[in-house]
Structure formats: C-alpha cells, structure tokens
Protein backbone atom coordinates (compact mmCIF):
# COMPACT_ATOMS: atom_id res chain seq x y z
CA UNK A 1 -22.27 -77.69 -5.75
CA UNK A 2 -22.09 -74.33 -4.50
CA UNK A 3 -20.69 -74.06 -0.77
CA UNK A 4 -21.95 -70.96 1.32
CA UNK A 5 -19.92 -70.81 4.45
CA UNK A 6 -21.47 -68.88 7.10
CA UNK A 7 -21.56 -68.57 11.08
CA UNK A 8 -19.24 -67.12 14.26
CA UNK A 9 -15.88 -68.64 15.57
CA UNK A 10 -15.69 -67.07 19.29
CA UNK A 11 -12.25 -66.48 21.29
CA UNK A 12 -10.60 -65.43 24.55
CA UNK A 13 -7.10 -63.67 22.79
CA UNK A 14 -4.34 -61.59 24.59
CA UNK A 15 -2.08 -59.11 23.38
CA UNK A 16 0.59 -58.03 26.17
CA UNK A 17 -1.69 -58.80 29.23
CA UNK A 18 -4.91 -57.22 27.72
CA UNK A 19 -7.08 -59.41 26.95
CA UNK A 20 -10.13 -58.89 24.93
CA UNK A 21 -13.07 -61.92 23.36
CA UNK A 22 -12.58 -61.72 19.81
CA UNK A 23 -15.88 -62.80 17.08
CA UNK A 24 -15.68 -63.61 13.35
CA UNK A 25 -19.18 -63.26 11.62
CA UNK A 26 -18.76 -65.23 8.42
CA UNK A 27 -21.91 -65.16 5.88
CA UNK A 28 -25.34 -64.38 6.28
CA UNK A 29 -25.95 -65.71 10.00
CA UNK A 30 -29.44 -67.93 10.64
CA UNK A 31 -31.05 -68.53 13.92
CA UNK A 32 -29.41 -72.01 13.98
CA UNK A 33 -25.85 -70.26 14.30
CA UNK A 34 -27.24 -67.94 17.43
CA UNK A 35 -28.67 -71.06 19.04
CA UNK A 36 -24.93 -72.99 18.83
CA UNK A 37 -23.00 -69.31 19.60
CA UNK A 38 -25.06 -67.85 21.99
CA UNK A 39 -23.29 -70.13 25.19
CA UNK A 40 -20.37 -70.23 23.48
CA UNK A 41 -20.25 -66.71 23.82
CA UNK A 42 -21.61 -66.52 27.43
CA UNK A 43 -18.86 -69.19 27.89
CA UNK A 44 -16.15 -66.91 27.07
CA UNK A 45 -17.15 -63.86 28.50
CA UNK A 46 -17.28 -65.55 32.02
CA UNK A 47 -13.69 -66.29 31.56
CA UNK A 48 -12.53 -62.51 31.18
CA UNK A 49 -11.60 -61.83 34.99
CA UNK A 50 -12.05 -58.29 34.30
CA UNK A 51 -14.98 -56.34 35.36
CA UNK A 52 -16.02 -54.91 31.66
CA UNK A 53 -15.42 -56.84 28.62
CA UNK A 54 -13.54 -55.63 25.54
CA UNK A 55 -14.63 -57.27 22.44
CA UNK A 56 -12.98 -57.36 18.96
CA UNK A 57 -16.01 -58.21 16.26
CA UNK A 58 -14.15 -59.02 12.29
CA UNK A 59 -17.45 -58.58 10.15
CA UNK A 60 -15.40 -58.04 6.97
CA UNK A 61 -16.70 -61.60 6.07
CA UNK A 62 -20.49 -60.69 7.29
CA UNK A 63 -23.20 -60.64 4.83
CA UNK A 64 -26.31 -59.72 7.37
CA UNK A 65 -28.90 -61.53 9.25
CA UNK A 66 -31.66 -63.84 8.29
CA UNK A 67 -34.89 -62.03 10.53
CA UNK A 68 -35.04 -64.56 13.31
CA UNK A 69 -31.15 -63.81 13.52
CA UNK A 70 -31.18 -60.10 13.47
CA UNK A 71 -33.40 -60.59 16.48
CA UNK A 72 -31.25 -63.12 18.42
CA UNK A 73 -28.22 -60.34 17.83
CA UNK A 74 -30.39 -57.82 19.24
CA UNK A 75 -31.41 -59.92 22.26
CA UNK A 76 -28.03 -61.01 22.79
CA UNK A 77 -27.16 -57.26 22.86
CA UNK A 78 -29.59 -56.02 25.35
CA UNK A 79 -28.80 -59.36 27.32
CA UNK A 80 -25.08 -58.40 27.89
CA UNK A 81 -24.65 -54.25 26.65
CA UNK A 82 -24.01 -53.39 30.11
CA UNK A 83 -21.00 -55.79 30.51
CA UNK A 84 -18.78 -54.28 27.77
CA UNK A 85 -16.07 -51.42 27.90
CA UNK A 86 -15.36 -51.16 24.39
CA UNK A 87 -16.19 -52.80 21.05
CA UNK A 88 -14.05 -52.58 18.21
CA UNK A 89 -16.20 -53.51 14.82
CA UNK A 90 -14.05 -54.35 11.72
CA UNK A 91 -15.32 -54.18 8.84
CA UNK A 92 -16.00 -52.88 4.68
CA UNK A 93 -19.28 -52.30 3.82
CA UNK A 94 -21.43 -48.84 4.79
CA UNK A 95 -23.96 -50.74 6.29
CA UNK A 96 -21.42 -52.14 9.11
CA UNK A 97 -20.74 -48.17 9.71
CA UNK A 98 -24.30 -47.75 11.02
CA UNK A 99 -25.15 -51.11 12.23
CA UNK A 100 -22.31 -49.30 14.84
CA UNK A 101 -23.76 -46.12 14.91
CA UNK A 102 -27.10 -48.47 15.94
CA UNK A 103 -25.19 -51.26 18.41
CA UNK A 104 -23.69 -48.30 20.67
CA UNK A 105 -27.02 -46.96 21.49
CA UNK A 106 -27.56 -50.89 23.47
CA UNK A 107 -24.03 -50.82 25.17
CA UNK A 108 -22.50 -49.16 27.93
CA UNK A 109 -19.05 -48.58 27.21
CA UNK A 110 -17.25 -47.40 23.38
CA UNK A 111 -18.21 -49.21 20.20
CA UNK A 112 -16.35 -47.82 17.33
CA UNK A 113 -16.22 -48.88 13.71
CA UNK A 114 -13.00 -49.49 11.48
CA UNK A 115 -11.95 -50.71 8.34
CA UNK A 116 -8.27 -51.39 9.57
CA UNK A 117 -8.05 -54.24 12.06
CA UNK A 118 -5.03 -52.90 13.19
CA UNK A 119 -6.16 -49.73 13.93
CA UNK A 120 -9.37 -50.86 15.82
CA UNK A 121 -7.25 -53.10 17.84
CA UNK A 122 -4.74 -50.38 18.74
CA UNK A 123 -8.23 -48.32 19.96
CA UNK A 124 -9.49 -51.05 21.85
CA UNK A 125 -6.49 -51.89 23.89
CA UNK A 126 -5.59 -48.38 24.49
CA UNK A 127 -6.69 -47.38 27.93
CA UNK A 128 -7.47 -43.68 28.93
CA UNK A 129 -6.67 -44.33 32.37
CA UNK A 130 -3.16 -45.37 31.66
C-alpha cells in the first residue's frame, strides 16, 4: 500500500515578541483539505492582535492543487489579501517562484519567495520601521 500524505498544519508561532501564523502545504492539496483548513485558518488569524498579519507558508513539501483546490486558494486569497503585511513563501521548485510572483498581485503588503527558511524568516520579521 502506497501512502500519499497530503494537506496544511496551521499555527500561531513567536520568535522574540513577533509573532507571525505559520502554514505547511504537504502534497497535492484537494478541496476536502480547504474545506477542514479554511476556519482553521480564519481561526488563527483572529488571534494575531496585530493589525496586519505576517504569514510564514513552508511549500517545500507542496506538490500543487487539484482544480477545485487551486480555486479555494485563490478565494481564500482574495477573501483575506488585504489583511497581510508580509508573506514569506519557502520553498524548491520554479513553479513556487511564480506562484509568488502571481499571489502578490492579490495581497496588500510583501510576499517574497525563498529557498532558505531561515532567510525568509529573517525577512519577514525584520521591520522597516524599526
């Protein structure tokens, strides 16, 4: 029996007092996974006191979208774009690079893509203002 693992573990993490909601796409994602993460997510992002959201997406486990999925992600995105600062996207595959390129046109603040985790969360705690 072959086991295909797929779907999104969602979290509230801190590093010093930033904090930032941190996603783990794992797999290709179905419809079925958006249905279960979609108020988990909402969930989390009402518990980030601050006014714009920093998020922290680790894709380097993502294999894509079924269609019906894609369009959930896209929904989701145009749902809540306006509520986040900055979006750090991890990941290693050239398609993540532009799916990037692609996602910052729907958001309002930074979304940058890395293939260093480190690196991308050094970017999205650093603050210009500080």
């Amino acid at each position: 029996m072959v086991i295909k693992k797929h779907g999104i573990s969602i979290g509230v993490e801190r590093i010093n007092d930033d904090f930032y909601i941190a996603v783990k796409a794992i797999g290709r994602l179905t419809h079925d996974d958006y249905t279960f993460m979609t108020p988990v997510l909402e969930e989390a992002m009402k518990e980030v006191k601050q006014p714009q959201i920093k998020l922290f997406f680790d894709g380097t486990e993502f294999e894509g979208w079924e269609p019906r999925a894609a369009w959930d992600d896209f929904r989701l995105g145009m749902k809540h774009g306006n509520q986040f600062s900055k979006v750090a996207m991890v990941g290693n595959k050239k398609w993540e690079k532009l799916a990037a390129v692609v996602g910052s046109w729907f958001i309002k603040g930074e979304m940058e893509y890395f293939e260093d985790s480190s690196v991308a969360l050094e970017w999205l705690l650093w603050d210009k203002q500080a």
